[in-house]
Protein backbone atom coordinates (compact mmCIF):
# COMPACT_ATOMS: atom_id res chain seq x y z
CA UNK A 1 90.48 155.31 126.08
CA UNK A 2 92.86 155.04 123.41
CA UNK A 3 95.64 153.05 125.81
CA UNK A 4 93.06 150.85 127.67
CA UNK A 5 92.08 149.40 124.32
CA UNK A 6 95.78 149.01 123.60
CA UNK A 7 95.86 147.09 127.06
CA UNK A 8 92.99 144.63 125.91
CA UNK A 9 94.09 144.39 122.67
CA UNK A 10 97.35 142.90 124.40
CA UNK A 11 95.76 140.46 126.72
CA UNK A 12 93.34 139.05 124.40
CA UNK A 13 96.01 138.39 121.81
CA UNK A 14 98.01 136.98 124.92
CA UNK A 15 95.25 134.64 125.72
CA UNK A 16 94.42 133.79 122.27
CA UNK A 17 97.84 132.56 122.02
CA UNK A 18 97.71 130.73 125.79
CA UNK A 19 94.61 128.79 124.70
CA UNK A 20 95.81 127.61 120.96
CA UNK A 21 98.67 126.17 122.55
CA UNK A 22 96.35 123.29 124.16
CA UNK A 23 95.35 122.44 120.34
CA UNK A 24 92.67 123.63 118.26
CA UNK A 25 89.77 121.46 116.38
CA UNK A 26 92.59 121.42 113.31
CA UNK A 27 96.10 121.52 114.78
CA UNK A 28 97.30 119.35 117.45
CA UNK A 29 97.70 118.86 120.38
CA UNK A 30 94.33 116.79 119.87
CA UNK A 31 92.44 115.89 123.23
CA UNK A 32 91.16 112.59 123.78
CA UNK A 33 87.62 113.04 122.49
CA UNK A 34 86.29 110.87 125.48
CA UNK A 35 87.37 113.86 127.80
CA UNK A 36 84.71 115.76 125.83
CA UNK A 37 81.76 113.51 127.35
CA UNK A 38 83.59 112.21 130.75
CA UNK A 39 84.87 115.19 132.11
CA UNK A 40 81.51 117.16 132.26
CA UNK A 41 78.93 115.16 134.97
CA UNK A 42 79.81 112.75 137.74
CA UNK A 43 77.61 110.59 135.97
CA UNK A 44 76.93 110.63 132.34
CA UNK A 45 73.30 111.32 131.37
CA UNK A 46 72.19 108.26 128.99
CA UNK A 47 71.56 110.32 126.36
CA UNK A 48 75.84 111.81 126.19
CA UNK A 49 76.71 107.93 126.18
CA UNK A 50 74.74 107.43 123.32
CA UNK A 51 76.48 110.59 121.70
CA UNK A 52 79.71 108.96 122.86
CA UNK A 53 79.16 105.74 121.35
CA UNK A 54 78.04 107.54 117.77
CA UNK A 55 81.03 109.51 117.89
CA UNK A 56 83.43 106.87 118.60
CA UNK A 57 82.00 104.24 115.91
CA UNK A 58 82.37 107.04 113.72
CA UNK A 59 86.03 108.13 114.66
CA UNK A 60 86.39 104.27 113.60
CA UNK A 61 85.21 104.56 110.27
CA UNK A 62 87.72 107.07 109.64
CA UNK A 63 90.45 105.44 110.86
């Protein structure tokens, strides 16, 4: 028992690691936030490109 949490213990903290190194919501590498709507449905529902628009406008106030 004791070694097979040992084991896990290993491969989370090994995939932890993997998947912060594609960036986080705080520390870069930052995705491009239109990846978050486009790269979900062949077609984008009206109601995501609304969300998409909103999101962007906003990212543009910030800037």
């Amino acid at each position: 028992q004791a070694e097979l949490e040992a084991q896990l213990k290993v491969q989370v903290a090994e995939a932890w690691k993997e998947a912060v190194s594609h960036g986080t919501l705080t520390e870069p590498p930052f995705l491009d936030v239109k990846l978050m709507f486009e790269d979900v449905f062949a077609e984008m529902p009206e109601h995501l490109k609304k969300q998409q628009a909103k999101l962007l406008s906003l990212r543009g106030e910030l800037s």
